[in-house]
Protein backbone atom coordinates (compact mmCIF):
# COMPACT_ATOMS: atom_id res chain seq x y z
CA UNK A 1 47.50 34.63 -101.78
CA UNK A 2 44.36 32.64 -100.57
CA UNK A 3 43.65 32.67 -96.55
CA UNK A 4 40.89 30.15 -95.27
CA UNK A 5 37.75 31.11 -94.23
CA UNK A 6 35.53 28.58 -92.31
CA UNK A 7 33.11 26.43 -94.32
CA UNK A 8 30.36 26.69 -92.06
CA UNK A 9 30.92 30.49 -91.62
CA UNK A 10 30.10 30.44 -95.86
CA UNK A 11 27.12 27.79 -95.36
CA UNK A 12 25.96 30.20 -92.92
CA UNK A 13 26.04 33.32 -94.62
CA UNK A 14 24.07 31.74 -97.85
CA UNK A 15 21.63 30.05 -95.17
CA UNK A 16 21.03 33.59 -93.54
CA UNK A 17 20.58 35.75 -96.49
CA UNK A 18 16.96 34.73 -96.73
CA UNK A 19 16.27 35.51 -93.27
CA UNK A 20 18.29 38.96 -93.65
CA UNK A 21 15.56 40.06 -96.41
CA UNK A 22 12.46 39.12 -94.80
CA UNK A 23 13.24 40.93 -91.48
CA UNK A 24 14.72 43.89 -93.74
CA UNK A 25 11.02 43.66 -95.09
CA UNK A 26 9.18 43.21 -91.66
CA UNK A 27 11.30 45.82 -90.36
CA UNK A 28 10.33 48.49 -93.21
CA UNK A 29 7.09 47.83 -93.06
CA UNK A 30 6.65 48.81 -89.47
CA UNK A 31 8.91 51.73 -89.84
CA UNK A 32 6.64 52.85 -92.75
CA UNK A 33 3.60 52.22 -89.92
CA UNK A 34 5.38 53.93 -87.52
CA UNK A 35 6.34 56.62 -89.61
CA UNK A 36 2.25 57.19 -90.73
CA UNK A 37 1.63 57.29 -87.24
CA UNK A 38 3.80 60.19 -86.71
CA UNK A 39 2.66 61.74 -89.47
CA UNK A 40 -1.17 61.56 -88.09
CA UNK A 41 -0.05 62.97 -84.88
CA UNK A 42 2.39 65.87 -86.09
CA UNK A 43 -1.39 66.86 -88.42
CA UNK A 44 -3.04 67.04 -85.24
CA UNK A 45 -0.34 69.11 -83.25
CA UNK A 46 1.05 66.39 -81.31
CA UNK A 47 4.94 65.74 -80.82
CA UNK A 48 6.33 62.54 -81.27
CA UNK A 49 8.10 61.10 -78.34
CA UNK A 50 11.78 60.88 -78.15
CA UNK A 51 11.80 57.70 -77.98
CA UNK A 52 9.72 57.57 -80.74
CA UNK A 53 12.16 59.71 -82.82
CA UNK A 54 14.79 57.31 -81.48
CA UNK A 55 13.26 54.05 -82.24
CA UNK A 56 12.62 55.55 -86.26
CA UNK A 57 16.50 56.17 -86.54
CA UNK A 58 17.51 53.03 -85.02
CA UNK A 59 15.51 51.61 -88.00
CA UNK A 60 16.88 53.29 -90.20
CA UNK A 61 20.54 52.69 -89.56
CA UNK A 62 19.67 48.92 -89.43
CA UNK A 63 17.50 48.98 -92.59
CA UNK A 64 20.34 50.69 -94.27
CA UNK A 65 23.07 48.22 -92.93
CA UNK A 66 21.09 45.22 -93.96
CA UNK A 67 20.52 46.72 -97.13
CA UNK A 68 24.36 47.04 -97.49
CA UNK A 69 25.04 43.02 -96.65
CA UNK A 70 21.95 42.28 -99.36
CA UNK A 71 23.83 44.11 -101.90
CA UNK A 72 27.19 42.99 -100.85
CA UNK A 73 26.50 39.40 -100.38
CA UNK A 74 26.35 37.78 -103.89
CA UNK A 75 29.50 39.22 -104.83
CA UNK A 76 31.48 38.30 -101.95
CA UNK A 77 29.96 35.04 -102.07
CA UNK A 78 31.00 34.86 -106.00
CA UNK A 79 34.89 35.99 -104.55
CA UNK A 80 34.81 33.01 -102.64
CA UNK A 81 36.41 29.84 -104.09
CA UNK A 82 37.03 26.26 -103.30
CA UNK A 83 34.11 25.23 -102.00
CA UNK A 84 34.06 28.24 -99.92
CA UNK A 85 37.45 27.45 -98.11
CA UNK A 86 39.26 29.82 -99.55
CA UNK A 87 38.84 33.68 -101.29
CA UNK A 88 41.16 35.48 -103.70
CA UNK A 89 39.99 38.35 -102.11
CA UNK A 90 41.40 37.12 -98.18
CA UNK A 91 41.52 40.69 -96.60
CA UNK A 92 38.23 41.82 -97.68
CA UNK A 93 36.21 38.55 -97.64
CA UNK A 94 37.38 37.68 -93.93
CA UNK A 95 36.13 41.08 -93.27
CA UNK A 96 32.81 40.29 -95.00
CA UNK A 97 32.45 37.09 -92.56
CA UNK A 98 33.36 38.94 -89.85
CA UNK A 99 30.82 41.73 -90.06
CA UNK A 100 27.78 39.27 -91.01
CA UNK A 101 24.83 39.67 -88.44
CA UNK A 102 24.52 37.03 -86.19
């Protein structure tokens, strides 16, 4: 059974991938900044902020997401067939599209 899937949603996702990994990389590194600041602070007695706290697990979710989409990416892209209009794979490469950061 083959279901379409838009060939600009496809063109899109191999256009995006790039961008994906080099704010998974920006992101990291200021997490791993953040994350030394912290560390500094908690030597010298000091608490982190909540916010602080907050902003370092928001990060993390999203590096680990991201991470996820990198991995997942070339082989959903290699399920996809004829010229990207179509995927042997309907259910879970509409869901792939569908869940792509915009």
């Amino acid at each position: 059974m083959l279901v379409a899937v838009s060939l600009p949603q496809v063109c899109k996702l191999k256009q995006t991938l790039p961008t994906l990994s080099a704010a998974l990389q920006e992101l990291k590194a200021q997490r791993n900044d953040v994350r030394r600041q912290v560390d500094v602070a908690e030597q010298q007695l000091f608490k982190p902020f909540e916010q602080v706290q907050l902003w370092l697990s928001k990060a993390e979710t999203m590096i680990t997401e991201a991470e996820k989409f990198i991995e997942d990416d070339p082989q959903e892209l290699q399920n996809l067939c004829l010229c990207g209009c179509a995927s042997k794979k309907c259910l879970s490469s509409y869901k792939f599209v569908k869940r792509w950061p915009k």
